[in-house]
PDB file of N, CA and C in Angstrom:
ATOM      1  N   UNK A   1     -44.282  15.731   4.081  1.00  0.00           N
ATOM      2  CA  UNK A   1     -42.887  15.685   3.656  1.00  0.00           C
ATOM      3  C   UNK A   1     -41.983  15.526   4.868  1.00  0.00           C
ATOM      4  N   UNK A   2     -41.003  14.335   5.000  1.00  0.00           N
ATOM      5  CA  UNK A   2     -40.051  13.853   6.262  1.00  0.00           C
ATOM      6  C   UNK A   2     -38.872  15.091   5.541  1.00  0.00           C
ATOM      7  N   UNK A   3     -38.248  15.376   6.833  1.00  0.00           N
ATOM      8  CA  UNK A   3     -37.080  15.904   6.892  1.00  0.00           C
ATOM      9  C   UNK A   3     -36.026  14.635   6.313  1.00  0.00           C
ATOM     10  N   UNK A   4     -34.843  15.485   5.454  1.00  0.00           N
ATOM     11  CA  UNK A   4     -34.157  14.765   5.210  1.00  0.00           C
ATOM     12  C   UNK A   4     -32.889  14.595   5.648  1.00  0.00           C
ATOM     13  N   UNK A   5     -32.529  13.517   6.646  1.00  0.00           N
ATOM     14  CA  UNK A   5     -31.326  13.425   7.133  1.00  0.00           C
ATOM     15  C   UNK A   5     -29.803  13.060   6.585  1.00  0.00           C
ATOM     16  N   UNK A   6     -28.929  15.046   6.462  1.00  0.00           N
ATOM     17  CA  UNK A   6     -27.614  14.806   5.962  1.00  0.00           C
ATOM     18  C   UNK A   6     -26.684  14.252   7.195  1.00  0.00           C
ATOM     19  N   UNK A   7     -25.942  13.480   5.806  1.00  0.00           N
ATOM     20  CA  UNK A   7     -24.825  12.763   6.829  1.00  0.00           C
ATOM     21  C   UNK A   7     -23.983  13.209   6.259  1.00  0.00           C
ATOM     22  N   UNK A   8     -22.451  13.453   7.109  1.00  0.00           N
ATOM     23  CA  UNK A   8     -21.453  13.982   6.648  1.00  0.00           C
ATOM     24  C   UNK A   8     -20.114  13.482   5.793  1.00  0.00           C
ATOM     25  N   UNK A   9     -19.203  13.686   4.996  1.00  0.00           N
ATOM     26  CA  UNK A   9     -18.527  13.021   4.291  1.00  0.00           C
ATOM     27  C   UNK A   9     -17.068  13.398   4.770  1.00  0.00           C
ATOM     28  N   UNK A  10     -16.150  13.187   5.195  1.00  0.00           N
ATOM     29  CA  UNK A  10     -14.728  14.023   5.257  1.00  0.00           C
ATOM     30  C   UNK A  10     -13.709  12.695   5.225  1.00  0.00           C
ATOM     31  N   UNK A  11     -12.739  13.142   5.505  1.00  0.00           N
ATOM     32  CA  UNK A  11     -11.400  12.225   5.428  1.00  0.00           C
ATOM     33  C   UNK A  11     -10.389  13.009   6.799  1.00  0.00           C
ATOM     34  N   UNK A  12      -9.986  11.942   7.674  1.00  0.00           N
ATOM     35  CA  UNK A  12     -10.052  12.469   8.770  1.00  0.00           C
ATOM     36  C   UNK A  12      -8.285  12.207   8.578  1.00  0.00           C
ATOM     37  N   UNK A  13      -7.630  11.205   8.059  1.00  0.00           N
ATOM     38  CA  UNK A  13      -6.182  11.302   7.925  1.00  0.00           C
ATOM     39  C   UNK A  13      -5.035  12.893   8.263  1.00  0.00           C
ATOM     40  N   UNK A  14      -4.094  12.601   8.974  1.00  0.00           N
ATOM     41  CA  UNK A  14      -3.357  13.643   8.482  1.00  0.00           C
ATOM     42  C   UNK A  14      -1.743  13.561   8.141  1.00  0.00           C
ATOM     43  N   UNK A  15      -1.814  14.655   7.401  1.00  0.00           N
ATOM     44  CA  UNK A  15      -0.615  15.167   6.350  1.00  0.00           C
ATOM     45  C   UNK A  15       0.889  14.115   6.828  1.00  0.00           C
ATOM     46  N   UNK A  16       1.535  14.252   8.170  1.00  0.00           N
ATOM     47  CA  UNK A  16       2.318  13.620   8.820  1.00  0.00           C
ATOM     48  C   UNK A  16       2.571  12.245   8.570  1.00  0.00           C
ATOM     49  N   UNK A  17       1.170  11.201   8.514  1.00  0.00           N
ATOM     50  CA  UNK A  17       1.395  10.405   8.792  1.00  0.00           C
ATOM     51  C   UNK A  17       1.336   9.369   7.511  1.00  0.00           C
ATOM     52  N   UNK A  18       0.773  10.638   6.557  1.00  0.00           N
ATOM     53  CA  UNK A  18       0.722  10.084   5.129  1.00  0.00           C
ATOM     54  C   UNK A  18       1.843   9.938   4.249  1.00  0.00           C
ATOM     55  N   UNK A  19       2.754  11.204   5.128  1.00  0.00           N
ATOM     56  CA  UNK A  19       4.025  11.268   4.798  1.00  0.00           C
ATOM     57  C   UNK A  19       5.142  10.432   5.185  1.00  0.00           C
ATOM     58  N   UNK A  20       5.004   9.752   6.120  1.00  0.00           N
ATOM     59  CA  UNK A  20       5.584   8.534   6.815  1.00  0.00           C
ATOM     60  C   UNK A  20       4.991   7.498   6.184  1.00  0.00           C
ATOM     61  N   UNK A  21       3.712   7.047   5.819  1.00  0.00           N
ATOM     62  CA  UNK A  21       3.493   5.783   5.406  1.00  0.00           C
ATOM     63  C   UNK A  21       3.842   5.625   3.939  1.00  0.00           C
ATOM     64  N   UNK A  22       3.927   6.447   3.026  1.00  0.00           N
ATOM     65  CA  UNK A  22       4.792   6.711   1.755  1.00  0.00           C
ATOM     66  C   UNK A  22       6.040   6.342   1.720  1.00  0.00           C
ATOM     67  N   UNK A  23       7.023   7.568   2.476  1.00  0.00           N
ATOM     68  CA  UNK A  23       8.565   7.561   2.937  1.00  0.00           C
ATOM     69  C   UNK A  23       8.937   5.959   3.249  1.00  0.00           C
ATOM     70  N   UNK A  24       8.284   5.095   4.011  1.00  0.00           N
ATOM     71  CA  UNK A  24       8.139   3.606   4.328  1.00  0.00           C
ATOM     72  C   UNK A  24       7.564   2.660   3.216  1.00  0.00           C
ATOM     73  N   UNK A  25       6.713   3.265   2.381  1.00  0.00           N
ATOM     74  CA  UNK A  25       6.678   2.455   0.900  1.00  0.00           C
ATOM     75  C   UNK A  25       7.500   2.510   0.278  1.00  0.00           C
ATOM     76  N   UNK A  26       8.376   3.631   0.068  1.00  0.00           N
ATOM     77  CA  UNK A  26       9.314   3.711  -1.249  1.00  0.00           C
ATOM     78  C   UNK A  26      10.330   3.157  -0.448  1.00  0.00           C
ATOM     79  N   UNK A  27      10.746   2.987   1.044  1.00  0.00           N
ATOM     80  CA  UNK A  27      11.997   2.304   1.245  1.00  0.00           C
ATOM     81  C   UNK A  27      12.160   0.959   1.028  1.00  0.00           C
ATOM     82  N   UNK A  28      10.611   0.348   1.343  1.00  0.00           N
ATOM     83  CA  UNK A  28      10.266  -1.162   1.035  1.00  0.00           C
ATOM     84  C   UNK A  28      10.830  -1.597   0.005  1.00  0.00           C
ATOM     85  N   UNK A  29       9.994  -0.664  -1.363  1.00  0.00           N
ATOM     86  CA  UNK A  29       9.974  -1.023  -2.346  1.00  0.00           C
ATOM     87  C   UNK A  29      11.380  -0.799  -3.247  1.00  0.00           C
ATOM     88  N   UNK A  30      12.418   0.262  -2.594  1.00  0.00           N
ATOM     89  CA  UNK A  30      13.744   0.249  -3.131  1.00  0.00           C
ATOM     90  C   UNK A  30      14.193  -0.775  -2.667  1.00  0.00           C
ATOM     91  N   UNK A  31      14.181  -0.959  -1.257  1.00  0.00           N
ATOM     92  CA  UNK A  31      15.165  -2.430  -0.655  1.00  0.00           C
ATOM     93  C   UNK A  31      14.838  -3.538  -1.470  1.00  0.00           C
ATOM     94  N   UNK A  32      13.658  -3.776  -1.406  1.00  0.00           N
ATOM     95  CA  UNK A  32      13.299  -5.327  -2.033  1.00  0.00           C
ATOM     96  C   UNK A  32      13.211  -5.012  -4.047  1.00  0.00           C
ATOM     97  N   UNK A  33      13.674  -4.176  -4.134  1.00  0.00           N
ATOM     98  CA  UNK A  33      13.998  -3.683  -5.869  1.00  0.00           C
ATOM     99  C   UNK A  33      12.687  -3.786  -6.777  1.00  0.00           C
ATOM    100  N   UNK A  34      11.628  -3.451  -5.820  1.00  0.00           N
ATOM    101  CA  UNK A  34      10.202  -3.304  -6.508  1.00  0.00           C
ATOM    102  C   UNK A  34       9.667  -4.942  -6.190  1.00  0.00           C
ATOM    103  N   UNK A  35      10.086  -5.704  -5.635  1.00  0.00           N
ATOM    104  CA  UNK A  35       9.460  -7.011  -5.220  1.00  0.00           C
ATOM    105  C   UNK A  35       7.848  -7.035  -4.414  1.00  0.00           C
ATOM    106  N   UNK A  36       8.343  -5.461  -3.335  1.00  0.00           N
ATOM    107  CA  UNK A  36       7.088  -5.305  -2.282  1.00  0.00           C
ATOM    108  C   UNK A  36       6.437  -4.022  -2.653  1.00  0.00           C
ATOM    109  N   UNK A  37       6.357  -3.583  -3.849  1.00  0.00           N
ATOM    110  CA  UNK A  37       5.817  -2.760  -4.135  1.00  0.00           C
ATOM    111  C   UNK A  37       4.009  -2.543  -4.064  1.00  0.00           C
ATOM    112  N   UNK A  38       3.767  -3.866  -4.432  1.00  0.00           N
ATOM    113  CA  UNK A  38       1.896  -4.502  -3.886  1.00  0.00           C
ATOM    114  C   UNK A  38       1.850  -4.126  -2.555  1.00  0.00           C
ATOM    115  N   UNK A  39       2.702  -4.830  -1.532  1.00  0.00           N
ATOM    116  CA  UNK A  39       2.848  -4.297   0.082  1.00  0.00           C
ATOM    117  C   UNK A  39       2.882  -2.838   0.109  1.00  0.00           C
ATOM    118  N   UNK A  40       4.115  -2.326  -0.971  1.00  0.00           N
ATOM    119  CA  UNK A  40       3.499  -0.657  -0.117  1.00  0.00           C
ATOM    120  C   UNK A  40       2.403   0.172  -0.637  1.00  0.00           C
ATOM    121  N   UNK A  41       1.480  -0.495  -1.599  1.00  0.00           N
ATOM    122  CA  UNK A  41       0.746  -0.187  -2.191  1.00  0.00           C
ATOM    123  C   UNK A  41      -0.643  -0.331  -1.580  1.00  0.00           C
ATOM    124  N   UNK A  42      -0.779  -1.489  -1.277  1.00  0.00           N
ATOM    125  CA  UNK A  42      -1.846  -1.946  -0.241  1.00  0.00           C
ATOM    126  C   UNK A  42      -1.515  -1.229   1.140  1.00  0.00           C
ATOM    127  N   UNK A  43      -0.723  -0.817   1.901  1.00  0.00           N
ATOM    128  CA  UNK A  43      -0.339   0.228   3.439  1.00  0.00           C
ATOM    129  C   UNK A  43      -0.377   1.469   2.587  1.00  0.00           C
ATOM    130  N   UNK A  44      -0.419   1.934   1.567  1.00  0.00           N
ATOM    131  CA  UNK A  44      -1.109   3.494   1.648  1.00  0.00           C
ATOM    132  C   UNK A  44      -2.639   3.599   1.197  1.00  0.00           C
ATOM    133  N   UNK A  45      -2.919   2.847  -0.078  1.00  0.00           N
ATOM    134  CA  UNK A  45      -4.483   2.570   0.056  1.00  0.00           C
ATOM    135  C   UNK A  45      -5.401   2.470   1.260  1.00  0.00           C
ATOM    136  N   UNK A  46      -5.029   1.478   1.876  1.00  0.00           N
ATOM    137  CA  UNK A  46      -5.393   0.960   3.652  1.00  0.00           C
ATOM    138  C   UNK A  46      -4.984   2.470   4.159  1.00  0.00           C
ATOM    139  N   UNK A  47      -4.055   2.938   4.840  1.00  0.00           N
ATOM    140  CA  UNK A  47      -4.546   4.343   4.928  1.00  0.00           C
ATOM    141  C   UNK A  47      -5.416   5.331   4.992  1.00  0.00           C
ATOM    142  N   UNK A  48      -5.488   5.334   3.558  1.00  0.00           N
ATOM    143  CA  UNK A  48      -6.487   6.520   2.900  1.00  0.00           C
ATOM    144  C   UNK A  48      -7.558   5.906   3.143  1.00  0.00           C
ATOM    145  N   UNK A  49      -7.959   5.269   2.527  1.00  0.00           N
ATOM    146  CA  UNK A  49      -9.532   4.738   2.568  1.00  0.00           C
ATOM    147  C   UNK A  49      -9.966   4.504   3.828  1.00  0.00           C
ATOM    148  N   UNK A  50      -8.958   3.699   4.811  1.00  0.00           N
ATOM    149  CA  UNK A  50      -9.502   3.804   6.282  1.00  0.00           C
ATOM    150  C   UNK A  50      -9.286   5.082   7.104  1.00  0.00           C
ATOM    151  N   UNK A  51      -9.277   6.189   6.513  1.00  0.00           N
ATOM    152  CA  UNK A  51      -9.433   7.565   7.017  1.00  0.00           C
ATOM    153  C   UNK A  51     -10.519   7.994   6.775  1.00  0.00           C
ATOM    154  N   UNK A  52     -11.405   7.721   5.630  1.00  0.00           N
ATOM    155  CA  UNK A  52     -12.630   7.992   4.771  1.00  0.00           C
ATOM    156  C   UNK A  52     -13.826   7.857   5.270  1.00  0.00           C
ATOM    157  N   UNK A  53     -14.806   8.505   5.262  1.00  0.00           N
ATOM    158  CA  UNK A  53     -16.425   8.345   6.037  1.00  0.00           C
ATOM    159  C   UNK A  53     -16.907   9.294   4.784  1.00  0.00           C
ATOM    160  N   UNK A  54     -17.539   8.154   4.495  1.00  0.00           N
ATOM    161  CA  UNK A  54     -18.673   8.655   3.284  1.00  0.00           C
ATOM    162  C   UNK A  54     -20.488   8.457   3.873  1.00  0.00           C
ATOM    163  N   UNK A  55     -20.842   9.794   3.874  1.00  0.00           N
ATOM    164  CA  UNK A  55     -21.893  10.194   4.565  1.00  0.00           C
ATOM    165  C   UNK A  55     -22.326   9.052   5.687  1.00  0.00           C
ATOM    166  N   UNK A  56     -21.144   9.567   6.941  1.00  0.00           N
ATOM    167  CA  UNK A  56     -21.384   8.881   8.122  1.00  0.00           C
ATOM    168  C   UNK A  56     -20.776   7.851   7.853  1.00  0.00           C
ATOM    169  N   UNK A  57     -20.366   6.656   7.321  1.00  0.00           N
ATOM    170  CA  UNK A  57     -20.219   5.600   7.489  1.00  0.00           C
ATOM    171  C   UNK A  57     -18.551   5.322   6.962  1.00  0.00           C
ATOM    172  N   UNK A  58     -18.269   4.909   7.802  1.00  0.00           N
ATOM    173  CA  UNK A  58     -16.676   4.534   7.585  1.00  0.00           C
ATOM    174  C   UNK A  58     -15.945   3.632   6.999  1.00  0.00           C
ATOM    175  N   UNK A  59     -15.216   3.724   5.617  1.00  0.00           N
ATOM    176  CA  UNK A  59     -15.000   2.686   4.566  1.00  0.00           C
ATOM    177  C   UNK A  59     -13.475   1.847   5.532  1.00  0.00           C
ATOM    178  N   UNK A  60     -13.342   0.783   4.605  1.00  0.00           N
ATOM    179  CA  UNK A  60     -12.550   0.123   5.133  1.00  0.00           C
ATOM    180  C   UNK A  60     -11.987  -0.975   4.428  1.00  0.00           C
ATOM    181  N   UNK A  61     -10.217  -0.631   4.079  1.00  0.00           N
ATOM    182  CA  UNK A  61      -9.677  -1.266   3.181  1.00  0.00           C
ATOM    183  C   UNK A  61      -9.860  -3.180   3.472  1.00  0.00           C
ATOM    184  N   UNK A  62      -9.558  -4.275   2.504  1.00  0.00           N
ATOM    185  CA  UNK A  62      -9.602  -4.956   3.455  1.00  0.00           C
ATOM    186  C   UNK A  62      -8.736  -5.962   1.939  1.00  0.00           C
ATOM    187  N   UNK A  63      -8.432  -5.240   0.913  1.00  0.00           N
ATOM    188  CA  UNK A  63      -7.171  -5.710   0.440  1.00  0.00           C
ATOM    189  C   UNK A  63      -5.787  -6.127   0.869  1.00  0.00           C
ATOM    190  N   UNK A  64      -5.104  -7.587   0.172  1.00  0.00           N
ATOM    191  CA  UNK A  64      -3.838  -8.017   0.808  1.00  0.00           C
ATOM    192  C   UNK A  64      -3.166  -7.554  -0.391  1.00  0.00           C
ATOM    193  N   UNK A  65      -1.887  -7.831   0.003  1.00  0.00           N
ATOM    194  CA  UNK A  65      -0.601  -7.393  -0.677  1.00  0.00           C
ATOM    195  C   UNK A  65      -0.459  -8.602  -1.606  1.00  0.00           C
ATOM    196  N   UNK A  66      -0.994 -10.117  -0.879  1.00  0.00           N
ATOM    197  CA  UNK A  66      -0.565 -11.329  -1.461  1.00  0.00           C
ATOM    198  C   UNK A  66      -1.677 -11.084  -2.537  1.00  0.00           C
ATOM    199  N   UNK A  67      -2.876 -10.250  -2.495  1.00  0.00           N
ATOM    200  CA  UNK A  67      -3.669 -10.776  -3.510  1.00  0.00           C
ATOM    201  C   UNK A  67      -3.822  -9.744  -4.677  1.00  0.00           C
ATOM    202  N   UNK A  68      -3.371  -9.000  -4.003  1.00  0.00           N
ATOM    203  CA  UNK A  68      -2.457  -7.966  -5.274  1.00  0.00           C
ATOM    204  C   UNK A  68      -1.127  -7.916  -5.811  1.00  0.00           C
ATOM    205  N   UNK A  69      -0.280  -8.831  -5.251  1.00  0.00           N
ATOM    206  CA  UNK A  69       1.073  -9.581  -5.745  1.00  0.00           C
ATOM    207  C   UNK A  69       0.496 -10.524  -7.197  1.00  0.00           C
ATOM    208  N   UNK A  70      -0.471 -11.441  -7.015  1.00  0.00           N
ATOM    209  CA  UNK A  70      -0.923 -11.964  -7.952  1.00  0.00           C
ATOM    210  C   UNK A  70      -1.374 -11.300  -8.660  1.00  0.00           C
ATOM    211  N   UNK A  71      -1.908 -10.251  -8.720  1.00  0.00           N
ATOM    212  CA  UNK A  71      -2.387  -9.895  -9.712  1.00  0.00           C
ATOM    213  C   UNK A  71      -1.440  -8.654 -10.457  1.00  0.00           C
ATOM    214  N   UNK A  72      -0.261  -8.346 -10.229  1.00  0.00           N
ATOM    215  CA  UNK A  72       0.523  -7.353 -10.647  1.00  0.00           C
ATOM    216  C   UNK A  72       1.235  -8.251 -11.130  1.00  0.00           C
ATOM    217  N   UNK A  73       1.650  -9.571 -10.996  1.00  0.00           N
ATOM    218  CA  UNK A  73       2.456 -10.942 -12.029  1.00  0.00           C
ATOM    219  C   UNK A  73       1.680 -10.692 -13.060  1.00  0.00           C
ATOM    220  N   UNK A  74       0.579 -11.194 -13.050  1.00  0.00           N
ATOM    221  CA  UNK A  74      -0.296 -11.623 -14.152  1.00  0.00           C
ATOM    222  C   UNK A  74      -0.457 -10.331 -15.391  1.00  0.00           C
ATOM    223  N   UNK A  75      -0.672  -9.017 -14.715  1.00  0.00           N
ATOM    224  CA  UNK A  75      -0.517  -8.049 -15.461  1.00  0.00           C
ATOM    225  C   UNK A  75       0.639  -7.366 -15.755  1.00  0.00           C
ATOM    226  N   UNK A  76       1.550  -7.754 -15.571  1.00  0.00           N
ATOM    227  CA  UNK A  76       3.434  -7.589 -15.520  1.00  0.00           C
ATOM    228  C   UNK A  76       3.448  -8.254 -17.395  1.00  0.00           C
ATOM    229  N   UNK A  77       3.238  -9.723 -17.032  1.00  0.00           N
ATOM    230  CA  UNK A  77       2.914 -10.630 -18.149  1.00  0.00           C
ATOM    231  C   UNK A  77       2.415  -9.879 -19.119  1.00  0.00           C
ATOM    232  N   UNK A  78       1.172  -9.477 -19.396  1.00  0.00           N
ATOM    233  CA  UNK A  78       0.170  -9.326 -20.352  1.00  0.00           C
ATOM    234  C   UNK A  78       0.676  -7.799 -20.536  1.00  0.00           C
ATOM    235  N   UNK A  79       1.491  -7.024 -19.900  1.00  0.00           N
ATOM    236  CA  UNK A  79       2.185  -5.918 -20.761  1.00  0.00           C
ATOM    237  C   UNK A  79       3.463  -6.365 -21.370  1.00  0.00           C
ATOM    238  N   UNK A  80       4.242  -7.412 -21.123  1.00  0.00           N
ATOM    239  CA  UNK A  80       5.076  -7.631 -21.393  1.00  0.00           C
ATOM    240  C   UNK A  80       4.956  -8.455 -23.000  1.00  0.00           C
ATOM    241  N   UNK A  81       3.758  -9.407 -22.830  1.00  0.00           N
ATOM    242  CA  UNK A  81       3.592  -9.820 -24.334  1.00  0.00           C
ATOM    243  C   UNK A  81       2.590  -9.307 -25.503  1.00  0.00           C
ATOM    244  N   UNK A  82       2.564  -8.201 -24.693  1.00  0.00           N
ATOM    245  CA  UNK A  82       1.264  -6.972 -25.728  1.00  0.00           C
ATOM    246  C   UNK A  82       2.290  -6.300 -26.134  1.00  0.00           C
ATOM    247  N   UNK A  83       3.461  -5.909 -25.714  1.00  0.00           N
ATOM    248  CA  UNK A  83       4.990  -5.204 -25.994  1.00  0.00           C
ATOM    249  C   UNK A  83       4.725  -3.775 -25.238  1.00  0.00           C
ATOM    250  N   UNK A  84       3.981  -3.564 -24.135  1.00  0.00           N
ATOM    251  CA  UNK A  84       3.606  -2.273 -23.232  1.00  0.00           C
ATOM    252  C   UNK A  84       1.632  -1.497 -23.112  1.00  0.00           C
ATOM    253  N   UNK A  85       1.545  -2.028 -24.724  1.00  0.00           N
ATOM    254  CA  UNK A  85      -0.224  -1.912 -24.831  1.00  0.00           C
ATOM    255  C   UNK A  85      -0.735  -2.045 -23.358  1.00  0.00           C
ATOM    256  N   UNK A  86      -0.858  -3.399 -22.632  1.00  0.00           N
ATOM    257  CA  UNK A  86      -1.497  -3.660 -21.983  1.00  0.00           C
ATOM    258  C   UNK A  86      -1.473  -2.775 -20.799  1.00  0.00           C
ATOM    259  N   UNK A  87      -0.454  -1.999 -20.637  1.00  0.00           N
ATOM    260  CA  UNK A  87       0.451  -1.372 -19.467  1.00  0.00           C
ATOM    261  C   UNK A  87      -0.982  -0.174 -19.013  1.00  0.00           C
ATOM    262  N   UNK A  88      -1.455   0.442 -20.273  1.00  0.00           N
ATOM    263  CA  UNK A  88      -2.677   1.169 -20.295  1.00  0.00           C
ATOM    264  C   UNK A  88      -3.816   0.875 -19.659  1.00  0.00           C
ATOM    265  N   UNK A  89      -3.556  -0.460 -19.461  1.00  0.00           N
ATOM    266  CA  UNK A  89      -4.828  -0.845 -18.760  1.00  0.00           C
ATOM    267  C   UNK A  89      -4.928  -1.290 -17.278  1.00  0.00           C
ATOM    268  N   UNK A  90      -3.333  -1.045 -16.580  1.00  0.00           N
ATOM    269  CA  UNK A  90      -2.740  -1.356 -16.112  1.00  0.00           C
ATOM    270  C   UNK A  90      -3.725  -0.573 -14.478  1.00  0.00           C
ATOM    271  N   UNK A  91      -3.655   0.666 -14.423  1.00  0.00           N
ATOM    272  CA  UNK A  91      -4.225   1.625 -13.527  1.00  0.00           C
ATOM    273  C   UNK A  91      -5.110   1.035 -13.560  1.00  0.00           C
ATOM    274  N   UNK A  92      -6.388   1.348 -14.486  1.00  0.00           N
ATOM    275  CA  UNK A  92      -7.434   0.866 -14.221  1.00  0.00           C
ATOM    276  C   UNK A  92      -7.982  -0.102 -13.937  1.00  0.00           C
ATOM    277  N   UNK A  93      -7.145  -1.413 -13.695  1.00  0.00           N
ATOM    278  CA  UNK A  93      -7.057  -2.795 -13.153  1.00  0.00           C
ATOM    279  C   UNK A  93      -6.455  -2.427 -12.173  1.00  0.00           C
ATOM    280  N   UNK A  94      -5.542  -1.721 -11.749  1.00  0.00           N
ATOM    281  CA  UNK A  94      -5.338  -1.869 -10.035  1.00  0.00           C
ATOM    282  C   UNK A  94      -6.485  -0.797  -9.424  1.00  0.00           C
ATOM    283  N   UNK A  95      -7.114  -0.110 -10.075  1.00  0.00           N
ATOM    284  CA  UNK A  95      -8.683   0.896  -9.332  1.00  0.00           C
ATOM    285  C   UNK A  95      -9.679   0.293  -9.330  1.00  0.00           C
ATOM    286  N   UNK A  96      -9.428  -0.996 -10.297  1.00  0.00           N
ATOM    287  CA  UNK A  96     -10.743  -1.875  -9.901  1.00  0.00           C
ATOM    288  C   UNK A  96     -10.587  -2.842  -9.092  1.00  0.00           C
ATOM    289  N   UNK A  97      -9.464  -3.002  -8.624  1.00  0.00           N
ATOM    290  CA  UNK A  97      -9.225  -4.065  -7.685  1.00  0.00           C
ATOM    291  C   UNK A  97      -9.415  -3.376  -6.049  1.00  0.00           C
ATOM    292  N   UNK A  98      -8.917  -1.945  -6.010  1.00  0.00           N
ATOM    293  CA  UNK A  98      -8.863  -0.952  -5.524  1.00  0.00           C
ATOM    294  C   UNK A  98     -10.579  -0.483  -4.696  1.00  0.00           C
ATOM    295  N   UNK A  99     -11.159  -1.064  -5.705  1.00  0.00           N
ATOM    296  CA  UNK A  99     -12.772  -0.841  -4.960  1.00  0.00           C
ATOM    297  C   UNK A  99     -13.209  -1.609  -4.361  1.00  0.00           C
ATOM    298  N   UNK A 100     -13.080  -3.058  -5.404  1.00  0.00           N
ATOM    299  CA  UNK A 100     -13.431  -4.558  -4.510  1.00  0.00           C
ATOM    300  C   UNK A 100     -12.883  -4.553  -3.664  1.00  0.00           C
ATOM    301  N   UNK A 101     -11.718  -4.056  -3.357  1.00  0.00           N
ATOM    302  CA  UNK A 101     -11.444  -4.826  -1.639  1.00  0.00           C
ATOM    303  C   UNK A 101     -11.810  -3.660  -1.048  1.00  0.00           C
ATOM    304  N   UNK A 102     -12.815  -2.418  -1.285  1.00  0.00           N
ATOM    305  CA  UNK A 102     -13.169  -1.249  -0.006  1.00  0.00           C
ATOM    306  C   UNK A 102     -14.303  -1.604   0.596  1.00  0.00           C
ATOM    307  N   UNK A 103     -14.888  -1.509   1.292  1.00  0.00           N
ATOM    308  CA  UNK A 103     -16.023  -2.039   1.823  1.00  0.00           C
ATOM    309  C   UNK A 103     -16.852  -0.953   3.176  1.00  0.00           C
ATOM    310  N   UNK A 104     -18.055  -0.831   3.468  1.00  0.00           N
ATOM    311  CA  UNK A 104     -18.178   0.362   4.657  1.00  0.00           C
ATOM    312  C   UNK A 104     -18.130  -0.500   6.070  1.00  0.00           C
ATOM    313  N   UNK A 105     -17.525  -0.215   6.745  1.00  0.00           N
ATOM    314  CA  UNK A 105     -17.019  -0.654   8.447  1.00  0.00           C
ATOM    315  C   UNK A 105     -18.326  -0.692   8.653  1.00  0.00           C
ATOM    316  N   UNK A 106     -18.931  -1.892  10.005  1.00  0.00           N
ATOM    317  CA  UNK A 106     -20.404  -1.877  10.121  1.00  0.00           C
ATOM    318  C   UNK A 106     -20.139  -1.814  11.788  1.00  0.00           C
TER     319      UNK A 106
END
């Protein structure tokens, strides 16, 4: 029987700077009247996730704003002509988009 080698998991971010990269989303996204809201959405994701080491290995956002701009049109749309229905499905289409672009740093 081999010994089994643990690797460690933590999130190394801190409190300060999470609080600044927020405070700088919501100003974006008031100035430009929710236009860059994908932008400040993608700079706190990117953040978090690039703070992240899942047993040893260090994840790494690698989502754009432009390619989540497209896709918050498209689903803007499809709540708008479902009359809000679609809106439900709304999260869970930006958490799945949210994974595809995470990837582990090599």
């Amino acid at each position: 029987m081999g010994s089994i080698q643990r690797r460690e998991s933590y999130f190394d971010g801190g409190l300060a700077s999470l609080i600044v990269w927020s405070i700088l989303g919501m100003i974006i996204t008031t100035i430009t009247f929710g236009i860059a809201y994908p932008w400040a959405l993608c700079m706190v994701y990117g953040w978090k996730i690039n703070h992240t080491v899942v047993e040893g290995k260090r994840m790494k956002f690698r989502g754009s704003a432009i390619g989540l701009f497209g896709n918050w049109i498209k689903w803007l749309f499809l709540t708008i002509i479902t009359f809000g229905i679609y809106g439900f499905w709304v999260s869970i289409k930006l958490e799945e988009w949210k994974v595809r672009n995470t990837i582990f740093e090599e």
